[in-house]
Protein backbone atom coordinates (compact mmCIF):
# COMPACT_ATOMS: atom_id res chain seq x y z
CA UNK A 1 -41.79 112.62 -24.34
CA UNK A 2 -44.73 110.97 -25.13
CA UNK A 3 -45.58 107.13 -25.18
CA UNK A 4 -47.32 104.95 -28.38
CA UNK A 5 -48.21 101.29 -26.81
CA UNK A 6 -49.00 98.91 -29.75
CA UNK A 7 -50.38 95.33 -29.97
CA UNK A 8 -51.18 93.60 -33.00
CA UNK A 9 -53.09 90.75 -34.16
CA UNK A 10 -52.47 88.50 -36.49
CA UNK A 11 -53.42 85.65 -38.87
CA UNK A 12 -51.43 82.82 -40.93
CA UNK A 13 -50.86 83.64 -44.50
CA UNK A 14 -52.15 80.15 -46.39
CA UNK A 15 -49.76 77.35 -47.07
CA UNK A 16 -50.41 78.36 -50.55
CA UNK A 17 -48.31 81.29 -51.11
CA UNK A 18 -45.14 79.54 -50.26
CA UNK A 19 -42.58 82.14 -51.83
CA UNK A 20 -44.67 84.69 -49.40
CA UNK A 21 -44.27 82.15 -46.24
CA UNK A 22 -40.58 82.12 -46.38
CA UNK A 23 -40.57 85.78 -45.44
CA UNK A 24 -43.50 86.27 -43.06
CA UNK A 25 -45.72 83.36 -42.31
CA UNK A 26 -48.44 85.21 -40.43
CA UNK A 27 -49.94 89.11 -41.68
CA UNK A 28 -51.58 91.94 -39.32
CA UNK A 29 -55.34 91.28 -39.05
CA UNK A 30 -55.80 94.29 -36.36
CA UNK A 31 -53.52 97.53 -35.11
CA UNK A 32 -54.51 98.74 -31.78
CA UNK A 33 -52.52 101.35 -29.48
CA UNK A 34 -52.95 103.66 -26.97
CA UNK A 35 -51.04 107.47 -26.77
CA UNK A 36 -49.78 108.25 -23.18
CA UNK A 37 -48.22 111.65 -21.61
CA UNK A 38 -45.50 111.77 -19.44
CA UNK A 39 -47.14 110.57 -16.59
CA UNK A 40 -48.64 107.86 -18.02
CA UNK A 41 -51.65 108.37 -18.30
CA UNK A 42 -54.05 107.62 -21.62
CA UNK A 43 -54.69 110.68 -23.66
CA UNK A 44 -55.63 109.16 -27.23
CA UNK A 45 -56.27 105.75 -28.86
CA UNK A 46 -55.53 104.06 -32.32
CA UNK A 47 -57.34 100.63 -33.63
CA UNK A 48 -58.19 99.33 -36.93
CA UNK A 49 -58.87 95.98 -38.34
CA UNK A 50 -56.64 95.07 -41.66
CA UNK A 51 -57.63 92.89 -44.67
CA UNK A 52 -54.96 89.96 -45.04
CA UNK A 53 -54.23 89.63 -48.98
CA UNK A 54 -52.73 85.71 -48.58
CA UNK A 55 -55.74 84.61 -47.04
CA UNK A 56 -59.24 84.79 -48.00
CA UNK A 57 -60.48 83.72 -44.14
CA UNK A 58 -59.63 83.81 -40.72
CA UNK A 59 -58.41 80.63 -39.79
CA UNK A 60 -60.74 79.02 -37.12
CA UNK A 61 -58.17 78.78 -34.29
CA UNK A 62 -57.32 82.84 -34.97
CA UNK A 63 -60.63 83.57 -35.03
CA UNK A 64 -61.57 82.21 -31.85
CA UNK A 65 -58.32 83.92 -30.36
CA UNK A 66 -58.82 87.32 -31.47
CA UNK A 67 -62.77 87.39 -32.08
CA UNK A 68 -61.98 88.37 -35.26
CA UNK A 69 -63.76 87.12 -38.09
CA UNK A 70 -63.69 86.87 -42.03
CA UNK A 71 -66.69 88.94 -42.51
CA UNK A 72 -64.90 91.52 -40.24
CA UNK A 73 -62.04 92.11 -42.26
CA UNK A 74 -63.86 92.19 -45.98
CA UNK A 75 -64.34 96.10 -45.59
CA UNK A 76 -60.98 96.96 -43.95
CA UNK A 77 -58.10 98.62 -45.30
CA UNK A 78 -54.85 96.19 -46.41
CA UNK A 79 -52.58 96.34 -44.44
CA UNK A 80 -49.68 98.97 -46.32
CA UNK A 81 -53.22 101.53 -46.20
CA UNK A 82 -53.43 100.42 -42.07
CA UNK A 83 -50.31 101.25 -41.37
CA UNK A 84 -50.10 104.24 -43.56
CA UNK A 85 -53.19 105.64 -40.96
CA UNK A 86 -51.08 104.28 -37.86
CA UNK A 87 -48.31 106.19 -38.83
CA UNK A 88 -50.14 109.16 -39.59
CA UNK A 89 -51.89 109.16 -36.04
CA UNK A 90 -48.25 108.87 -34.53
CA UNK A 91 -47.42 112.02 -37.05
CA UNK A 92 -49.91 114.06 -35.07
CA UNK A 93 -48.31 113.76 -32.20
CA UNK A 94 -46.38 117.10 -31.48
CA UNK A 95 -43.63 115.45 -29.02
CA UNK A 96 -41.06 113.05 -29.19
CA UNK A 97 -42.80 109.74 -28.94
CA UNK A 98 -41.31 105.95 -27.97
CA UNK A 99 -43.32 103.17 -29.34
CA UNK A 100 -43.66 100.69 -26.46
CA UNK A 101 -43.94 96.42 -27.42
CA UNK A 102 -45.19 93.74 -24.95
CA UNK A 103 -42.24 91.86 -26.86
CA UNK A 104 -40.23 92.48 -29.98
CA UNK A 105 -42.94 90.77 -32.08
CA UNK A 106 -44.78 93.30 -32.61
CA UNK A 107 -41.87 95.29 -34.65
CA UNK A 108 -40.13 91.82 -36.37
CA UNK A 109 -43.80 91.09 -37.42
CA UNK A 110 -44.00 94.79 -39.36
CA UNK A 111 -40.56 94.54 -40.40
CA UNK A 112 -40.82 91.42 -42.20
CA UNK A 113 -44.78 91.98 -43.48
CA UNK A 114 -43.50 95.37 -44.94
CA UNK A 115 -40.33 93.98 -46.48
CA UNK A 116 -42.82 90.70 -47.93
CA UNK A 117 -45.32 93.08 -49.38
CA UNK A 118 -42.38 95.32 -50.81
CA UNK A 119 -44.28 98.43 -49.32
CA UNK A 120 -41.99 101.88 -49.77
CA UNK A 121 -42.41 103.96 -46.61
CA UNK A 122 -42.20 107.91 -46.45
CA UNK A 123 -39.09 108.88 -45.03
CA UNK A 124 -41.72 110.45 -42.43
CA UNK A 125 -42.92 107.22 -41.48
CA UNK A 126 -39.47 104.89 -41.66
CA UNK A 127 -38.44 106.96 -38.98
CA UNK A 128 -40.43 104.99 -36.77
CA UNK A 129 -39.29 101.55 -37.75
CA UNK A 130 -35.81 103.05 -37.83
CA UNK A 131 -36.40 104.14 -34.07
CA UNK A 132 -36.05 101.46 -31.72
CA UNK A 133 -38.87 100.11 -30.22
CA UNK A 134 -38.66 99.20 -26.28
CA UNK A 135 -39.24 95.49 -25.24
CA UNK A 136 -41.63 96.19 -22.62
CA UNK A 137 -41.76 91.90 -21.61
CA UNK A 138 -37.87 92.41 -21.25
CA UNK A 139 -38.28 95.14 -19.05
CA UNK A 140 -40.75 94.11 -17.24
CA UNK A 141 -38.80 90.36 -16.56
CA UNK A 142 -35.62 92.53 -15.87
CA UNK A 143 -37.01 95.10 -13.55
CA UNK A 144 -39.05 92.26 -11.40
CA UNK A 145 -35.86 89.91 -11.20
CA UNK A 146 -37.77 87.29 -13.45
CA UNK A 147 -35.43 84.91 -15.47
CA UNK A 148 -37.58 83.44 -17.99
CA UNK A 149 -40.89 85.72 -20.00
CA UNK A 150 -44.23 85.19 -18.92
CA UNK A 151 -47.52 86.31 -21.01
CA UNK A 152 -48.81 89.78 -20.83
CA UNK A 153 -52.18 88.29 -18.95
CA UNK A 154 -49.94 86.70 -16.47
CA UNK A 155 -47.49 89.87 -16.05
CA UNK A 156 -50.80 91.72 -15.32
CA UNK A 157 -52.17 89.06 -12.17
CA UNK A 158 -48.55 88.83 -11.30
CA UNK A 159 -48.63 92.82 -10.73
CA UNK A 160 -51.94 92.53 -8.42
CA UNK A 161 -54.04 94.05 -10.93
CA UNK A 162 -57.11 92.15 -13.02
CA UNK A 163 -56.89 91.89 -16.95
CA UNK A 164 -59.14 94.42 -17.97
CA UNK A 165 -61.31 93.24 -20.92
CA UNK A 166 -60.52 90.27 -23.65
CA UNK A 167 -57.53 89.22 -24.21
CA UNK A 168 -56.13 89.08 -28.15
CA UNK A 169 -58.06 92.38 -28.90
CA UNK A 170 -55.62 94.28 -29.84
CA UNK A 171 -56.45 97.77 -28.11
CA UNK A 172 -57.38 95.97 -25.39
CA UNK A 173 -53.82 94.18 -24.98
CA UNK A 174 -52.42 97.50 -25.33
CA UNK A 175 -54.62 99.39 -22.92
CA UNK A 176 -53.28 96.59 -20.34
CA UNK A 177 -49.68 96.62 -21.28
CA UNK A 178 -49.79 100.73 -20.70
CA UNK A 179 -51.23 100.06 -17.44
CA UNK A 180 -48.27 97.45 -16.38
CA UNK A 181 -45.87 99.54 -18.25
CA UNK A 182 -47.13 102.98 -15.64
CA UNK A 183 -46.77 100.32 -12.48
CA UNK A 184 -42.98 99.67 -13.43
CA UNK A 185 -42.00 103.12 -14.09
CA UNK A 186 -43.63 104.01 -10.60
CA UNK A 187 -41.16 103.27 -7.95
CA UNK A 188 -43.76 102.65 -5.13
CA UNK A 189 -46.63 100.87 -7.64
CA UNK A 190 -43.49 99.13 -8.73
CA UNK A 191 -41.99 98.05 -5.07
CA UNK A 192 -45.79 96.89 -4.40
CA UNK A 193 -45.99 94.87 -7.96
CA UNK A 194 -42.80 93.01 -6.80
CA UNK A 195 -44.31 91.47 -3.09
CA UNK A 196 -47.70 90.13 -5.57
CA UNK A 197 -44.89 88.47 -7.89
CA UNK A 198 -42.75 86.88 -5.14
CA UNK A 199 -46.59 85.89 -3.53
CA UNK A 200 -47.82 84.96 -6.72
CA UNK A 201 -44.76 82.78 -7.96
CA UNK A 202 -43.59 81.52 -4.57
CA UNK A 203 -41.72 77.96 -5.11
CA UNK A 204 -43.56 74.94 -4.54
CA UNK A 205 -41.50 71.57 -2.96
CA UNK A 206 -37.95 72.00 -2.73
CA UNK A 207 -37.44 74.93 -5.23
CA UNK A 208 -35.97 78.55 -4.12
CA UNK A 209 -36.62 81.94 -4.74
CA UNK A 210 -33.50 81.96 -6.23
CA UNK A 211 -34.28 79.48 -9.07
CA UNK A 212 -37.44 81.95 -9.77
CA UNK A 213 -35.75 85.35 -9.44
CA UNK A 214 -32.52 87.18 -9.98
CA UNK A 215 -32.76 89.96 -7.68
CA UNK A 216 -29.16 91.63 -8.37
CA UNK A 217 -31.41 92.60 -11.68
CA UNK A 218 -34.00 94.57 -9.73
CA UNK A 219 -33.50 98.37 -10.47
CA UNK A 220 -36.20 101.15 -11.71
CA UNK A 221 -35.47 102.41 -15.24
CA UNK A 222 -35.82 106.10 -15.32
């Protein structure tokens, strides 16, 4: 078994195309993901940067989030060509593979950007959006005995570890949330990862640890 982390970026389809907006209000603006083994460690890497067709620029805000900007995308594949080279890098992979999301809106935002642009996949590439894709921020929440999601930057500090590089890149978000997803699925990284949360989120005035934590959740998924 092999694992695909993905993050994508994204950017808001103009108020414009309304018939567009009431299926997918935002479109992929960058793919990044990183291929681990079965230990968890990185042995290949995927990014590209995709050319939104309901928008002619990055909006402002987007653009200072993801460092993204208009000029950036003018050269770069749409997005049905993007994810037709995703796919394919997942295709060379000679294992099984699980695709691995910080949360499920990595995989809604494909589903509904696909179904919006009415792209037809190859039955060699809908088997990955027929697969399920694991919830890594639900994992991570249930495994640490959190009860409500926290960002990916904060799961990261929360672990002990430092945020390696800027955040909203795409491959860089990934390349982070493969390095919290080999913490969890290492019992004594993991064990360690849980004293830093308790430390990290320990109540203030008159709350418990209980309010923070459900620790009848805490187990180690295989």
């Amino acid at each position: 078994m092999k694992y695909i982390v993905i993050d994508l970026e994204m950017n808001p389809i103009a108020a414009v195309h309304k018939t567009e907006r009431e299926t997918c209000k935002l479109e992929v603006i960058e793919i990044g993901a990183v291929l681990l083994d079965e230990n968890y460690q990185e042995i290949g890497s995927f990014v590209t940067l995709v050319k939104p067709r309901f928008n002619s620029r990055i909006e402002r805000r987007y653009e200072k989030l993801t460092g993204i900007k208009t000029e950036m995308v003018e050269s770069a594949p749409f997005f049905e060509d993007a994810l037709d080279m995703f796919f394919g890098w997942c295709n060379r992979v000679p294992d099984e593979i699980q695709i691995i999301q910080w949360s499920e809106n990595d995989f809604v935002q494909f589903s509904k950007e696909i179904q919006m642009k009415n792209i037809l996949l190859s039955d060699q590439n809908q088997k990955y959006m027929d697969s399920p894709w694991l919830d890594f921020q639900a994992e991570y929440g249930h495994t640490l005995g959190l009860e409500r999601s926290i960002s990916l930057k904060d799961a990261v500090m929360y672990a002990g570890e430092d945020f390696c590089g800027r955040q909203h890149d795409a491959l860089v978000d990934a390349r982070n949330t493969a390095e919290l997803f080999a913490i969890v699925r290492d019992e004594t990284k993991c064990e360690k990862a849980l004293q830093h949360v308790i430390e990290a989120l320990k109540p203030k005035n008159n709350l418990s640890i209980g309010d923070l934590f459900d620790f009848s959740a805490f187990s180690l998924s295989a």
